[in-house]
N, C-alpha and C. Protein backbone atom coordinates (compact mmCIF):
# COMPACT_ATOMS: atom_id res chain seq x y z
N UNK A 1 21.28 -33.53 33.42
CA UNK A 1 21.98 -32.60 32.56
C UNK A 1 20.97 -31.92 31.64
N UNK A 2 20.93 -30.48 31.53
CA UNK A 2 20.06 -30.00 30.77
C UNK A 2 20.45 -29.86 29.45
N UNK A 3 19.58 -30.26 28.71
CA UNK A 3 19.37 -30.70 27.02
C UNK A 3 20.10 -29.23 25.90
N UNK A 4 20.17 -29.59 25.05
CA UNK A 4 20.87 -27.88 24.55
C UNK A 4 20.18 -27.94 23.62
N UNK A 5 20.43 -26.43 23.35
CA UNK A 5 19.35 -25.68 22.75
C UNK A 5 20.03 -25.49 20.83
N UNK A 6 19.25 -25.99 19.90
CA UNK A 6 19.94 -26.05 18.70
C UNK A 6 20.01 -24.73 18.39
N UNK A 7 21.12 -24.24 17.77
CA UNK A 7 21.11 -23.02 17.00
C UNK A 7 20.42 -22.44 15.98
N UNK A 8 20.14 -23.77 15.17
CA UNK A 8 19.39 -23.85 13.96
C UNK A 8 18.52 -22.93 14.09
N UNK A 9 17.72 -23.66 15.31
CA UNK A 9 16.22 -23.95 15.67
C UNK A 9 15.53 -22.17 16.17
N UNK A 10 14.91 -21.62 15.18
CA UNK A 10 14.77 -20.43 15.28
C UNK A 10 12.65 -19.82 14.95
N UNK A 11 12.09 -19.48 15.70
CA UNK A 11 10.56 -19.43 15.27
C UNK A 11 10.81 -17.95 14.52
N UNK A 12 10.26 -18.04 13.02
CA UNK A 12 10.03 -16.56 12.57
C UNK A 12 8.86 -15.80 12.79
N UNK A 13 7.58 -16.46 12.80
CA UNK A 13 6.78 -15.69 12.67
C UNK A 13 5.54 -16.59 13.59
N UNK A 14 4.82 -16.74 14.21
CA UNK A 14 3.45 -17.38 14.40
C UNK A 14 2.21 -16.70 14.40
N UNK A 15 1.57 -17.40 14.44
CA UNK A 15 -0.09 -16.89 14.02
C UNK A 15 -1.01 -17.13 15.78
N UNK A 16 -0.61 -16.29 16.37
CA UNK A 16 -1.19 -17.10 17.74
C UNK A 16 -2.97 -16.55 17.54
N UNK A 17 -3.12 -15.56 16.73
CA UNK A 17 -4.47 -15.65 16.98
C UNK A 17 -5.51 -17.04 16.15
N UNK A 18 -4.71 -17.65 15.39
CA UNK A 18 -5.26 -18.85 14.67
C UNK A 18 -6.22 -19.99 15.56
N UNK A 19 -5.71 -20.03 16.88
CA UNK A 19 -5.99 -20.61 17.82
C UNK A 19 -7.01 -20.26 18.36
N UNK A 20 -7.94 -18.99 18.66
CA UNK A 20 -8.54 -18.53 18.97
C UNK A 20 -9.87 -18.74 18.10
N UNK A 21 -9.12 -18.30 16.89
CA UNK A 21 -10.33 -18.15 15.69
C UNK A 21 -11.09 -19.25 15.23
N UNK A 22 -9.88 -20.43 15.67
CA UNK A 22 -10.94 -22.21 14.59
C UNK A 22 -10.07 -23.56 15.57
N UNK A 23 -10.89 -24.41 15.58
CA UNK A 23 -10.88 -25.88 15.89
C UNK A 23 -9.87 -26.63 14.71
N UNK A 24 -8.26 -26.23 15.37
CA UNK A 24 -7.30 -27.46 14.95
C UNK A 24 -7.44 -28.36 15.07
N UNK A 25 -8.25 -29.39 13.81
CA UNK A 25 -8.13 -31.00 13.18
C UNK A 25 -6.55 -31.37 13.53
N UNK A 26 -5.68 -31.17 12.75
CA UNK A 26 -4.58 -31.56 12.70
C UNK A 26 -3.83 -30.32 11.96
N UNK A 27 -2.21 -30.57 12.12
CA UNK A 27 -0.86 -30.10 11.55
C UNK A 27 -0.22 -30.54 10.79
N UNK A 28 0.10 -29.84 9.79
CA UNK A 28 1.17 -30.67 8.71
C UNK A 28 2.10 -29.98 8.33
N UNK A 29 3.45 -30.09 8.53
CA UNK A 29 4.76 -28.99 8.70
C UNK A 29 5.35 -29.46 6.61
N UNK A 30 5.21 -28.32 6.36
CA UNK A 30 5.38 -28.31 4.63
C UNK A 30 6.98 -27.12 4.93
N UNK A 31 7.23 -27.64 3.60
CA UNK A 31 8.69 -26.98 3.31
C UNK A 31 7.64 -25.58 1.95
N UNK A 32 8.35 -24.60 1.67
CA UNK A 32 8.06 -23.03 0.74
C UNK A 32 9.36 -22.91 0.33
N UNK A 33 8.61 -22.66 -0.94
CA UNK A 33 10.02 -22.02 -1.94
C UNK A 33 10.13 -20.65 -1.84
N UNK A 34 11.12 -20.11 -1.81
CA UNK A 34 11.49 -18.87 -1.29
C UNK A 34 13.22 -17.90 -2.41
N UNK A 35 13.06 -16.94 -2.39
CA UNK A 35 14.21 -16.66 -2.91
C UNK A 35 15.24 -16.10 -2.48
N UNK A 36 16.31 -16.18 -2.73
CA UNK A 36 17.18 -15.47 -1.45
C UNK A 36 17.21 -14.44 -0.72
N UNK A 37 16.71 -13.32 -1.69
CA UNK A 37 16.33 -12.07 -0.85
C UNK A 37 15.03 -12.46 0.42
N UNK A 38 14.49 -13.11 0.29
CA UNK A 38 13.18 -13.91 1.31
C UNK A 38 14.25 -14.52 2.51
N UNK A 39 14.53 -15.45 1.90
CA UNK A 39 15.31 -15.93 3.22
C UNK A 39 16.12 -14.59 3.87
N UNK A 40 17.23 -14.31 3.59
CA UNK A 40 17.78 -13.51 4.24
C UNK A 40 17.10 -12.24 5.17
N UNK A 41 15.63 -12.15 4.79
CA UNK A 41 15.04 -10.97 5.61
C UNK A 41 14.11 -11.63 6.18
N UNK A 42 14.44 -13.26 6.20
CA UNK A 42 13.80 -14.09 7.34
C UNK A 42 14.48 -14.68 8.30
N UNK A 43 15.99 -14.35 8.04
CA UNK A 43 16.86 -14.79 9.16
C UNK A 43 17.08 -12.96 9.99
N UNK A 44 16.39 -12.03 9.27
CA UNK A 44 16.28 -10.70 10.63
C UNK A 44 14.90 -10.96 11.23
N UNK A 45 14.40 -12.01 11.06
CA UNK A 45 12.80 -11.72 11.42
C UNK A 45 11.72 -11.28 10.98
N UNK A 46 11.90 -10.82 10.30
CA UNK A 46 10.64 -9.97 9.24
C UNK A 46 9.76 -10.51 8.56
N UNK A 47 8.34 -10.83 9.43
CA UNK A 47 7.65 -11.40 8.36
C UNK A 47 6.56 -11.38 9.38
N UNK A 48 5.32 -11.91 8.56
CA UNK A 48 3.64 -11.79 9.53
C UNK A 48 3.03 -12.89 8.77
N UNK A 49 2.08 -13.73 9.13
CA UNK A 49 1.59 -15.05 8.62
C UNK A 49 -0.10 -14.84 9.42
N UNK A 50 -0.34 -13.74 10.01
CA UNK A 50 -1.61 -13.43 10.63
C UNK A 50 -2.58 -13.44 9.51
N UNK A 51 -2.18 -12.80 8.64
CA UNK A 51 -3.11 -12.71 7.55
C UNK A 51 -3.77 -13.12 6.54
N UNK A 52 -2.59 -14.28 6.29
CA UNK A 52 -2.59 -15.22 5.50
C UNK A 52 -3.42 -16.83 5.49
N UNK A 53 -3.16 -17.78 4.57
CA UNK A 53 -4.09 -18.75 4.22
C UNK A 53 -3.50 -19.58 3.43
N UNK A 54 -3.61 -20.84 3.44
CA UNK A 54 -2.82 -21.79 2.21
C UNK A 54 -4.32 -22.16 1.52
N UNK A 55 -4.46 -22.75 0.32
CA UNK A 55 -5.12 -23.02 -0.86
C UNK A 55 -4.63 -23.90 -1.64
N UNK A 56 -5.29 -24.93 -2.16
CA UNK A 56 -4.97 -25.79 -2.99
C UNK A 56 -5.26 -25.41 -4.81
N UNK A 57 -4.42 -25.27 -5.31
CA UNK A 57 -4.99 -24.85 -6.55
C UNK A 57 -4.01 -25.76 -7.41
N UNK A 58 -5.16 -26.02 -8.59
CA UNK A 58 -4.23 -26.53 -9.85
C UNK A 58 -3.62 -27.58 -9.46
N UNK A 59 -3.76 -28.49 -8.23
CA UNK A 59 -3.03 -29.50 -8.20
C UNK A 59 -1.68 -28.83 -7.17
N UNK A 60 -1.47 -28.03 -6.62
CA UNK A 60 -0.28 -27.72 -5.99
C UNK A 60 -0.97 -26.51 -4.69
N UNK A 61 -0.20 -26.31 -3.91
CA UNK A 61 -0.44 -25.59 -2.75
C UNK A 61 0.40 -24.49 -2.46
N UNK A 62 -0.48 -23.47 -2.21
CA UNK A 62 -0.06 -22.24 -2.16
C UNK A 62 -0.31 -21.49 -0.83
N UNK A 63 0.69 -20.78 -0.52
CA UNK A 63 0.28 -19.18 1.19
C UNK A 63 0.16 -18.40 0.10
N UNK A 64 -0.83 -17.96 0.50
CA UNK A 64 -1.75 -16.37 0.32
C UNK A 64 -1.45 -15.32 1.08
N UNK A 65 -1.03 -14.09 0.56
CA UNK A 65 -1.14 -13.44 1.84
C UNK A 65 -0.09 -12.98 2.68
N UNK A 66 0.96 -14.01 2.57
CA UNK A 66 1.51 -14.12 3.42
C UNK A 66 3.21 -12.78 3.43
N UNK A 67 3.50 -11.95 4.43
CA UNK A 67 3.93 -10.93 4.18
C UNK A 67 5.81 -11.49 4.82
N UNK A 68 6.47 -11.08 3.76
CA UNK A 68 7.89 -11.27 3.94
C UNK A 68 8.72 -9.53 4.06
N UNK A 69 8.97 -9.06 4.69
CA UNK A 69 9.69 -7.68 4.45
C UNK A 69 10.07 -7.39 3.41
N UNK A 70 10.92 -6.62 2.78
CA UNK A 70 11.93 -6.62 1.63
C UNK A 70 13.70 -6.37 2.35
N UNK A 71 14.45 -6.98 1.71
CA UNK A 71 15.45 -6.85 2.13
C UNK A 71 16.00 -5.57 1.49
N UNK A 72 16.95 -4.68 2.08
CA UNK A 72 17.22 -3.36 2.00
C UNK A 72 18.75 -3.75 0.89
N UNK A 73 19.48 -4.79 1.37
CA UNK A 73 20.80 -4.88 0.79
C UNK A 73 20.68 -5.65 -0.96
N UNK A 74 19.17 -5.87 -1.21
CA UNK A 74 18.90 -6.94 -2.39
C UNK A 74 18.71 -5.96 -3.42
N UNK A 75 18.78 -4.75 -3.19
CA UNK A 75 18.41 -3.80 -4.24
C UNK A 75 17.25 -4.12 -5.26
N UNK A 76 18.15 -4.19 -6.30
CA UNK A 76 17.10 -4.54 -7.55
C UNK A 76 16.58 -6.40 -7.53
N UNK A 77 17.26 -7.02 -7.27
CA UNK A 77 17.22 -7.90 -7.04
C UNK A 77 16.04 -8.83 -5.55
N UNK A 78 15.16 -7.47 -5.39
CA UNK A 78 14.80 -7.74 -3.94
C UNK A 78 13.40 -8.73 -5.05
N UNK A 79 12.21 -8.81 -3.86
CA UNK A 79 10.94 -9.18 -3.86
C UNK A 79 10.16 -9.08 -3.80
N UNK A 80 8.27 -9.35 -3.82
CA UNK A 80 7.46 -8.72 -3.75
C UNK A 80 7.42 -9.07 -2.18
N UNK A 81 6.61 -8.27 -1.80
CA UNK A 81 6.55 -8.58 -0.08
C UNK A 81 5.45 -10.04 0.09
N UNK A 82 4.11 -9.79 -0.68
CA UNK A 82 3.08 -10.16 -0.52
C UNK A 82 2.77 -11.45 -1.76
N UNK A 83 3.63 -11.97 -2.38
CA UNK A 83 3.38 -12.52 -3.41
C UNK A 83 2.79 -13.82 -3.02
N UNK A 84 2.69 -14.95 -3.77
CA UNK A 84 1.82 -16.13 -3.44
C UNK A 84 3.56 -16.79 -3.81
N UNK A 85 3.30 -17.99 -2.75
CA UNK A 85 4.76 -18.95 -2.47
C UNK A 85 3.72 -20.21 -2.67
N UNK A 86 4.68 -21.35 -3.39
CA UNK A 86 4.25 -22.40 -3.62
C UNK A 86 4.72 -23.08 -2.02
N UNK A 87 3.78 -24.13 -1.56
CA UNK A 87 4.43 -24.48 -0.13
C UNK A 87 4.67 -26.26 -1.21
N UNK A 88 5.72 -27.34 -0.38
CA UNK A 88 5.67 -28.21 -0.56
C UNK A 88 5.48 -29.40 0.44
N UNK A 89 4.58 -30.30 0.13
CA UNK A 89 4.07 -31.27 0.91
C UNK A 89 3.97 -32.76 -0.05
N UNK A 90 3.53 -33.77 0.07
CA UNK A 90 3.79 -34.99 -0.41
C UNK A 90 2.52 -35.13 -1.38
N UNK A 91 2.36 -36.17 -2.16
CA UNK A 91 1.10 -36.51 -3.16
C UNK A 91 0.18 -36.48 -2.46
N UNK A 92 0.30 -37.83 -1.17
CA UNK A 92 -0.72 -38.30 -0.32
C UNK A 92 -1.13 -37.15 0.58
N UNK A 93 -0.48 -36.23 1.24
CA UNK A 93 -0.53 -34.67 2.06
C UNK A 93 -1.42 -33.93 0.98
N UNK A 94 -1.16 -33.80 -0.08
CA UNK A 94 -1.55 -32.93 -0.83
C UNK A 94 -3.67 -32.96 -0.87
N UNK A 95 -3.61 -34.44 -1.42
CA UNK A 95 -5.03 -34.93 -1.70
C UNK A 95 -5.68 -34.87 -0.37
N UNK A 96 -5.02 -35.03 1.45
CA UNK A 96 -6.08 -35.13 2.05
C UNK A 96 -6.10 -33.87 2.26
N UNK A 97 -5.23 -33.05 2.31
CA UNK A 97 -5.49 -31.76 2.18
C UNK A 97 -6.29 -30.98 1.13
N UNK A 98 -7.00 -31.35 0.07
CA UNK A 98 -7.69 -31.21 -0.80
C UNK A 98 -8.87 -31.30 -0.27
N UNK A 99 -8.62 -32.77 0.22
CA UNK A 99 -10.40 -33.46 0.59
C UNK A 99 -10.78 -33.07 1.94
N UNK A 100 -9.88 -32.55 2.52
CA UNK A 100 -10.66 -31.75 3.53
C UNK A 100 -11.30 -30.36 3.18
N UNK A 101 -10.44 -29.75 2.36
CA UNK A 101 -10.96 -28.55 2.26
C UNK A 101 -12.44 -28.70 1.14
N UNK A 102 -12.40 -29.43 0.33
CA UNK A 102 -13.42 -29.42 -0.64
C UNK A 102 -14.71 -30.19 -0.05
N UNK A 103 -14.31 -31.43 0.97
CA UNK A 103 -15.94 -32.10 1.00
C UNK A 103 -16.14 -31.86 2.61
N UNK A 104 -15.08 -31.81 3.49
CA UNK A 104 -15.64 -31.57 4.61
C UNK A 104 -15.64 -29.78 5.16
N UNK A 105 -15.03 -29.21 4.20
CA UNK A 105 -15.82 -28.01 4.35
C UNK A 105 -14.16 -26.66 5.76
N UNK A 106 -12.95 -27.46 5.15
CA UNK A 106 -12.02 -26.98 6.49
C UNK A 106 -11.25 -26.17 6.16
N UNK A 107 -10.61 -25.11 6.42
CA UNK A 107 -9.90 -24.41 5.94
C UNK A 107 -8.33 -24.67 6.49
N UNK A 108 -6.96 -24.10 5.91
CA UNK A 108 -6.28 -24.74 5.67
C UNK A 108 -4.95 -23.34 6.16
N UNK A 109 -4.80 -22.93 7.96
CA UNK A 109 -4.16 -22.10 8.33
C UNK A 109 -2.74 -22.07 8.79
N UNK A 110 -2.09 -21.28 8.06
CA UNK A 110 -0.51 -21.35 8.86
C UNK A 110 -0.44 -21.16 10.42
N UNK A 111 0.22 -21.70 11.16
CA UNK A 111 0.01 -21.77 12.42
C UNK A 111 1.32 -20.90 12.45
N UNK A 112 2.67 -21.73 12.35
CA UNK A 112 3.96 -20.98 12.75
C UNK A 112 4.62 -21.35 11.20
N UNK A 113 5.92 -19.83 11.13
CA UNK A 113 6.72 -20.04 10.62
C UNK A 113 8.17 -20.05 10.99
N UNK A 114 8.56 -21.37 10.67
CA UNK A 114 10.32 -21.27 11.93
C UNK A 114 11.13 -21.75 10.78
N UNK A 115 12.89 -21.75 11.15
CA UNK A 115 13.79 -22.38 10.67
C UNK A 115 13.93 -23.99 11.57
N UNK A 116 14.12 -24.94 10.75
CA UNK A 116 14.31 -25.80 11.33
C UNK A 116 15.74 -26.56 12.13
N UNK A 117 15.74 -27.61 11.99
CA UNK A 117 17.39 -27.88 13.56
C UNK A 117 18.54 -27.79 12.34
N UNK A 118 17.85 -27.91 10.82
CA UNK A 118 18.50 -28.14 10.01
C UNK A 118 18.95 -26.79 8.95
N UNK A 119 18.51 -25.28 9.47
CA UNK A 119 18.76 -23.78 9.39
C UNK A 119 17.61 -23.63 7.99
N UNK A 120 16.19 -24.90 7.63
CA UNK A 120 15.61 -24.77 6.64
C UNK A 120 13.96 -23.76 6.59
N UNK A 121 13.88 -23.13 6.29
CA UNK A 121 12.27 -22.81 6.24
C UNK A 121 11.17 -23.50 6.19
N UNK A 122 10.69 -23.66 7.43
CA UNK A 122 9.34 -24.83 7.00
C UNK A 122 8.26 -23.72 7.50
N UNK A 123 6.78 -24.76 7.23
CA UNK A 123 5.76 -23.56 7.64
C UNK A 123 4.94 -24.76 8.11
N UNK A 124 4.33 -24.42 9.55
CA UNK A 124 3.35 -25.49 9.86
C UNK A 124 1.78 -25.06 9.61
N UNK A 125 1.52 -25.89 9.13
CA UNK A 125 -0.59 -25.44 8.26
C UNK A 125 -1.08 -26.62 9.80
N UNK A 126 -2.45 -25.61 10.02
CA UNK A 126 -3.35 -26.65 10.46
C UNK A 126 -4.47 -26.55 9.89
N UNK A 127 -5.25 -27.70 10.02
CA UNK A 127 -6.53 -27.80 8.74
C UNK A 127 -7.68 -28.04 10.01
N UNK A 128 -8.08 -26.93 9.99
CA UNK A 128 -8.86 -26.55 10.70
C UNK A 128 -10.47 -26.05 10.24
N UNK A 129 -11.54 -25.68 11.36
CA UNK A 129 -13.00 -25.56 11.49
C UNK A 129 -13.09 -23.97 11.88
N UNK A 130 -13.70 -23.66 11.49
CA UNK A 130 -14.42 -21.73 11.89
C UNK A 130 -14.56 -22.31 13.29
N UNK A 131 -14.29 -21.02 14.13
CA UNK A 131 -15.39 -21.23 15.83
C UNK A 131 -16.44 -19.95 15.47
N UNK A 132 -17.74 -20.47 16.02
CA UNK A 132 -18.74 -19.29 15.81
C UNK A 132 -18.31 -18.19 17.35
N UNK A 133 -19.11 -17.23 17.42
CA UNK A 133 -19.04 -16.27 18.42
C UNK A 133 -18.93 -17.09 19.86
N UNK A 134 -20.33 -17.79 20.31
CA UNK A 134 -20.22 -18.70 21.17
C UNK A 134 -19.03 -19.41 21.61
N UNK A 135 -18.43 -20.09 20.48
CA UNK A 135 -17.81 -20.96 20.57
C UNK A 135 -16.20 -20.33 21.27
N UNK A 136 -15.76 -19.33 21.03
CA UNK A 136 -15.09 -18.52 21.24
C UNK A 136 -14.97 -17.85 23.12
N UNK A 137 -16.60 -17.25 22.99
CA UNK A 137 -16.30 -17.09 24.37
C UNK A 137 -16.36 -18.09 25.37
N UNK A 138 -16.88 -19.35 25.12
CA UNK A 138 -16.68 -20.63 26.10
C UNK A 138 -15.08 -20.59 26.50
N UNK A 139 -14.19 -20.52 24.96
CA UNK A 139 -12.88 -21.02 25.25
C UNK A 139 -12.09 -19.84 26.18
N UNK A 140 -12.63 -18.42 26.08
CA UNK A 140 -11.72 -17.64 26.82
C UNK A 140 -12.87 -17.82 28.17
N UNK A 141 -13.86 -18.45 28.26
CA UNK A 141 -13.97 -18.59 29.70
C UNK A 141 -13.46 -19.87 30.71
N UNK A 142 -13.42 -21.00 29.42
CA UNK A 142 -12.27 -22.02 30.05
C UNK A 142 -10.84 -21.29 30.29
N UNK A 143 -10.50 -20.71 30.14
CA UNK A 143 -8.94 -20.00 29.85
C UNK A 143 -8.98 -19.66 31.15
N UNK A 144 -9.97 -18.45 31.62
CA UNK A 144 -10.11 -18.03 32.37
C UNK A 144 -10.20 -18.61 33.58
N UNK A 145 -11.05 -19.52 33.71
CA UNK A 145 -11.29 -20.64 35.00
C UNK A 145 -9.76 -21.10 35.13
N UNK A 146 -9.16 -21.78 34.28
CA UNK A 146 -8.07 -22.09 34.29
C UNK A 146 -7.24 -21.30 35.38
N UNK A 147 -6.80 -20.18 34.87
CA UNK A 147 -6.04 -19.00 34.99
C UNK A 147 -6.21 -18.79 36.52
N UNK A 148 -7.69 -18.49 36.72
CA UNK A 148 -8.18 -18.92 38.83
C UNK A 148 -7.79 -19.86 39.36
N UNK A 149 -8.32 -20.86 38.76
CA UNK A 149 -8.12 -22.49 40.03
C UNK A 149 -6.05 -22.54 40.04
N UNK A 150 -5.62 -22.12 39.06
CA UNK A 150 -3.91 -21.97 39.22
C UNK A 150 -3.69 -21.11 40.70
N UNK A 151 -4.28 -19.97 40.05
CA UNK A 151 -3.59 -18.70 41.40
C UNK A 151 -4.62 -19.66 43.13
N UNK A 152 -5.28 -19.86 43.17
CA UNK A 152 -6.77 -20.74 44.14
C UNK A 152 -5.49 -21.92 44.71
N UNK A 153 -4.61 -22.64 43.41
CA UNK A 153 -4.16 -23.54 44.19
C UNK A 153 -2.62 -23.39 45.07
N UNK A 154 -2.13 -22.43 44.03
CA UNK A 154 -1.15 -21.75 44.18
C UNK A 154 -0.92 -21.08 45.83
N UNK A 155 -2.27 -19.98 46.05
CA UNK A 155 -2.05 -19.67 47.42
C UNK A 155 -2.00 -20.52 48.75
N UNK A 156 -2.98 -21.80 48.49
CA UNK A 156 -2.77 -23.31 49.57
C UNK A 156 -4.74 -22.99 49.27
């Protein structure tokens, strides 16, 4: 019997070039405070996380950057598009996320932004490494090999 598909469960925005650009350490799916006019012009889709960056400051964690539409029906009441959102994550999340970025040198990228099974805004960060030039074209030439030996096995 095939499994069903939650309603909730909705991707707003992802960062697919993130993948390209740096060596994902790990993921850590954080909840963002948001205001209603935000949400609502995140349940039409509207939003870009390409550009953006989380940062630890002051003891709390922040997206940079990060672009929300404006909602048309919020009037005066709307938002900035581009403002800085506090994200939330745990004490212990917080500090290794600190100590990566401060002693081992990692930066700290939104991967995807979705609604969860539970209709909530989360944002997944990976704390990730730069790839140099090199490093880059190895991976689109693994991609590539890939992409052959499929169609190679595919025909017999």
């Amino acid at each position: 019997m095939a499994e069903k598909q939650n309603p909730n469960y909705k991707v707003i925005a992802e960062n697919r070039r993130a993948r390209f650009d740096y060596f994902i350490e790990s993921d850590v799916e954080t909840g963002i405070v948001l205001t209603g006019s935000e949400v609502k012009s995140l349940r039409t889709g509207q939003s870009n996380i390409a550009d953006s960056y989380a940062s630890v400051e002051g003891g709390e964690l922040w997206l940079i950057n990060g672009y929300i539409a404006p909602y048309k029906q919020a009037g005066v009441f709307g938002h900035e598009e581009r403002r800085r959102r506090k994200l939330l994550v745990s004490k212990r999340e917080l500090s290794r996320l600190w100590q990566a970025v401060g002693r081992e040198g990692m930066t700290l990228v939104p991967l995807v932004m979705y609604f969860n099974h539970r209709g909530i805004v989360k944002l997944k960060i990976g704390v990730a490494k730069g790839k140099k030039a090199h490093d880059k074209r190895e991976t689109s030439a693994k991609r590539d090999w890939n992409r052959q030996k499929e169609r190679l096995l595919k025909q017999g």
